[in-house]
Protein backbone atom coordinates (compact mmCIF):
# COMPACT_ATOMS: atom_id res chain seq x y z
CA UNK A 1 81.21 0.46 38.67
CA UNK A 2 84.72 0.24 39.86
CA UNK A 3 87.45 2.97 40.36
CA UNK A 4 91.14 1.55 39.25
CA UNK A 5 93.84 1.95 42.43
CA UNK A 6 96.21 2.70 40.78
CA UNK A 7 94.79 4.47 37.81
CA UNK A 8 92.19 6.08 39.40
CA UNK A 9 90.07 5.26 36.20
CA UNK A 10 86.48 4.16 36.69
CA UNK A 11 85.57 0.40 34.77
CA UNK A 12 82.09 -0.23 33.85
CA UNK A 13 80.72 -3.87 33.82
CA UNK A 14 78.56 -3.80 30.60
CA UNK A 15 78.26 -7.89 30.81
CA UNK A 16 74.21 -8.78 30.88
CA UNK A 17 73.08 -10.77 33.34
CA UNK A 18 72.27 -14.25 31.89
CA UNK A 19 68.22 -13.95 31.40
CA UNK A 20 68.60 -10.95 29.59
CA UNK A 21 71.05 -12.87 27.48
CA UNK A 22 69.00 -15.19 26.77
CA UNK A 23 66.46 -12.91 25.91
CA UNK A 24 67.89 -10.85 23.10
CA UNK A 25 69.02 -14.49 22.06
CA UNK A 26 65.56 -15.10 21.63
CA UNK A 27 64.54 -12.27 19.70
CA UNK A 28 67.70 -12.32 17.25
CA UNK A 29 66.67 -15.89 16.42
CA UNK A 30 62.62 -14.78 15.74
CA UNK A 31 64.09 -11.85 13.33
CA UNK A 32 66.12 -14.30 11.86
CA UNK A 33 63.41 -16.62 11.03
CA UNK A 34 61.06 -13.65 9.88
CA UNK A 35 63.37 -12.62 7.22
CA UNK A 36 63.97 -16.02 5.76
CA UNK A 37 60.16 -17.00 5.97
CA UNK A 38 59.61 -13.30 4.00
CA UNK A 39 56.34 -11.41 4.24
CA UNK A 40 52.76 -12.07 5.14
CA UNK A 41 51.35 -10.72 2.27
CA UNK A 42 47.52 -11.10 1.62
CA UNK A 43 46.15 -12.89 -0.97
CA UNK A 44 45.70 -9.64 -2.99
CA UNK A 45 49.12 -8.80 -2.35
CA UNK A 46 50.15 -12.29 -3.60
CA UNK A 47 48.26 -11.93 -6.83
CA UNK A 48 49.67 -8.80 -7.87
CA UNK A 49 53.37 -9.85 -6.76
CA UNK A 50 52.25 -12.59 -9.22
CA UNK A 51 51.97 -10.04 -11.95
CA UNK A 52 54.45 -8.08 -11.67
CA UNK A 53 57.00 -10.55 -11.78
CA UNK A 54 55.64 -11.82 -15.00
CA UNK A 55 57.87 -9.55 -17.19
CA UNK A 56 61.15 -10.44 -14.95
CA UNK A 57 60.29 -14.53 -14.10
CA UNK A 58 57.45 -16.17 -15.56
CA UNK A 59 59.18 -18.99 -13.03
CA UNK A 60 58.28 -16.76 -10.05
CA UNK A 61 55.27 -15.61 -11.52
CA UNK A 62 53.75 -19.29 -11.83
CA UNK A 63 55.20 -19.68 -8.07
CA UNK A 64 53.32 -16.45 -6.59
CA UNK A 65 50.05 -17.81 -8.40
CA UNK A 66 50.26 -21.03 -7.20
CA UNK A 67 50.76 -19.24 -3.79
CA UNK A 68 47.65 -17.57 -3.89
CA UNK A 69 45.67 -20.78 -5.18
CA UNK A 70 47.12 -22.27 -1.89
CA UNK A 71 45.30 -20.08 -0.15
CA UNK A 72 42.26 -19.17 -2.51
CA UNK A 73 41.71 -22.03 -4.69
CA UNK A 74 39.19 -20.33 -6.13
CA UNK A 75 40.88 -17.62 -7.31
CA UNK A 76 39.78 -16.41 -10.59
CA UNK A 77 42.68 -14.01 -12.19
CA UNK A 78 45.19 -16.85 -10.73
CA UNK A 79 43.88 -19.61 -12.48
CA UNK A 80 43.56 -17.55 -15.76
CA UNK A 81 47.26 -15.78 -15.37
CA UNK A 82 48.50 -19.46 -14.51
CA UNK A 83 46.97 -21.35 -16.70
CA UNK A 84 48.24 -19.20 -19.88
CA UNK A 85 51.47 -19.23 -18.27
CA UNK A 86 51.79 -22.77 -17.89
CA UNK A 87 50.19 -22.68 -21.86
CA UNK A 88 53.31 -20.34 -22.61
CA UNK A 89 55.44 -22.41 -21.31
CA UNK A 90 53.74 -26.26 -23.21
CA UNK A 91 51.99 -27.54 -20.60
CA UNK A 92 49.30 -27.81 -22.04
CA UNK A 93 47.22 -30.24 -19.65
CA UNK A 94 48.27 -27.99 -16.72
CA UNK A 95 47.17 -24.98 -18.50
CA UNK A 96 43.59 -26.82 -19.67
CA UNK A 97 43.06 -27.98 -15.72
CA UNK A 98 43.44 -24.64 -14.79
CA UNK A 99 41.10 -23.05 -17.19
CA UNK A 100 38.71 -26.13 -16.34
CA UNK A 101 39.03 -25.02 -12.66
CA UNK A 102 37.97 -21.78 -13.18
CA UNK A 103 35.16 -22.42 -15.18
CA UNK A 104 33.88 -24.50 -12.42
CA UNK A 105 34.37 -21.24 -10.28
CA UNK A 106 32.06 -19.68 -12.70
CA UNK A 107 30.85 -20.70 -15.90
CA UNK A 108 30.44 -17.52 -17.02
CA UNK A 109 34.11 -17.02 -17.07
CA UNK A 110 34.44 -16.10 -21.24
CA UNK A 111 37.63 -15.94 -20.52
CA UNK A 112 38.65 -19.11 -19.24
CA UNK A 113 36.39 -20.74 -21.97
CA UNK A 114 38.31 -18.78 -24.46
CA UNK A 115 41.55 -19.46 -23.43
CA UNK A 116 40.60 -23.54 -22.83
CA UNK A 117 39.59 -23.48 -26.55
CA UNK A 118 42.98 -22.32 -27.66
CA UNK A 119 44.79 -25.01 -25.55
CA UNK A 120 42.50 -27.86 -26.65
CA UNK A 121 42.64 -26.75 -30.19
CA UNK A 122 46.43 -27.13 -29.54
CA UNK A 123 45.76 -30.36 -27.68
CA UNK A 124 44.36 -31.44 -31.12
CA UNK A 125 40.85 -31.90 -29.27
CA UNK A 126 38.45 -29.71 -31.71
CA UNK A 127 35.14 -30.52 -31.32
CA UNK A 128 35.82 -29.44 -27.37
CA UNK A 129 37.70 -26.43 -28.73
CA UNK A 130 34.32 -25.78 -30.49
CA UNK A 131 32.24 -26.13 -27.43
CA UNK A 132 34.69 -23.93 -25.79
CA UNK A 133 34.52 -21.13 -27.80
CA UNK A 134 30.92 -21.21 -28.11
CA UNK A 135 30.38 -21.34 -24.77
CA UNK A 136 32.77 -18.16 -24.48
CA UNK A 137 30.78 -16.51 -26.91
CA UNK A 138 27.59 -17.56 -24.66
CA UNK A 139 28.98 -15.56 -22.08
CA UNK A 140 30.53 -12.15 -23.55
CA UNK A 141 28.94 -12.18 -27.08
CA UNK A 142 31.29 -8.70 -27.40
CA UNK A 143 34.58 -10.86 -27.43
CA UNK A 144 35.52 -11.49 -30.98
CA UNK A 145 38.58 -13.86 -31.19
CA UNK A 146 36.25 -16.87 -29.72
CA UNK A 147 33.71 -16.00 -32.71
CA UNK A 148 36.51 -15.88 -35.15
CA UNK A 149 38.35 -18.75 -33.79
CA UNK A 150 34.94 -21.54 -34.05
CA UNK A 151 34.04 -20.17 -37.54
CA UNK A 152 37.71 -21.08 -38.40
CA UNK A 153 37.32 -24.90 -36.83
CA UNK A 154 33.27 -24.75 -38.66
CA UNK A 155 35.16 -24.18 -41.82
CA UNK A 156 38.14 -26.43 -41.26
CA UNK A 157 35.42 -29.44 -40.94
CA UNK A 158 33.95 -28.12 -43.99
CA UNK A 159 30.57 -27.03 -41.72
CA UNK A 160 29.60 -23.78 -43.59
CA UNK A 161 26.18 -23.55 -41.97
CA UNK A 162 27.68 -23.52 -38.72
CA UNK A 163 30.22 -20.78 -39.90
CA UNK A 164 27.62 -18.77 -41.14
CA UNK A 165 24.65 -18.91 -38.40
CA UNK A 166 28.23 -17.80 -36.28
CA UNK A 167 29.07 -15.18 -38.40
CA UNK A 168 25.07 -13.60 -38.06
CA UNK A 169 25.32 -13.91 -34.58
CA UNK A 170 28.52 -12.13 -34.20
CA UNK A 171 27.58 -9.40 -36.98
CA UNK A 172 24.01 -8.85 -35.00
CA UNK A 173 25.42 -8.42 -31.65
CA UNK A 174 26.46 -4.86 -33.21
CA UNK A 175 23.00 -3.76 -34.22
């Protein structure tokens, strides 16, 4: 603090001595570099980012998922919401890899077997769509598109048997 002669008014020295300076330079920089790397969001957080940016960006939708399968490859409801994304979009043999992948998380998945059978009937590939769909009905016998879906490839090859012993299954899983 100094007191002006002439003025008698007091001056303040509000300069900061250099370490300080170098300091807050420090911590402007870190903040800087936290807002353009984002949040930390969990994996959980990431997945349901994922979703609700379908609707808005299937683009940023497919890049959250992807996210979370960088970090959980295992991920279940990522590999289904991508894969029938990537389906959406026509690619096709990104979408089937994806449904493959999560079927190899859990073979049980009648989802992901459902969903492959649509994209390799697509593919063209029927006989696996077939296997597909039967092996979704295998695993939630209360789903009825896969049951509809192989009696409509059993009839297309002109297999009536195997439409019908479908159709009793699917009508007896009622009773």
């Amino acid at each position: 603090m100094a007191r002006h002669v002439e003025s008698s008014q007091i001056s303040l020295d509000f300069s900061v001595p250099r370490p300080l300076a170098q300091v807050t330079s420090l911590l402007d920089r870190a903040g800087d570099l936290a807002k353009a790397e984002g949040p930390i969001w969990s994996v959980a957080e990431r997945y349901e980012r994922g979703c609700e940016l379908e609707p808005e960006s299937e683009q940023a939708a497919r890049a959250a998922y992807r996210e979370v399968l960088a970090v959980d490859p295992g991920h279940i409801d990522a590999l289904l919401n991508l894969g029938r994304l990537l389906h959406e979009a026509g690619d096709l043999r990104e979408a089937e890899r994806h449904y493959l992948r999560a079927l190899e998380e859990d073979p049980s998945e009648a989802t992901a077997a459902f969903n492959l059978g649509v994209v390799l009937e697509d593919l063209g590939r029927d006989d696996e769509a077939l296997t597909a769909y039967e092996q979704a009905v295998a695993a939630d016998p209360t789903l009825s598109d896969p049951y509809h879906n192989a009696v409509r490839l059993y009839e297309a090859r002109g297999d009536k048997a195997g439409a019908v012993r479908l159709l009793k299954r699917f009508r007896g899983r009622n009773e």
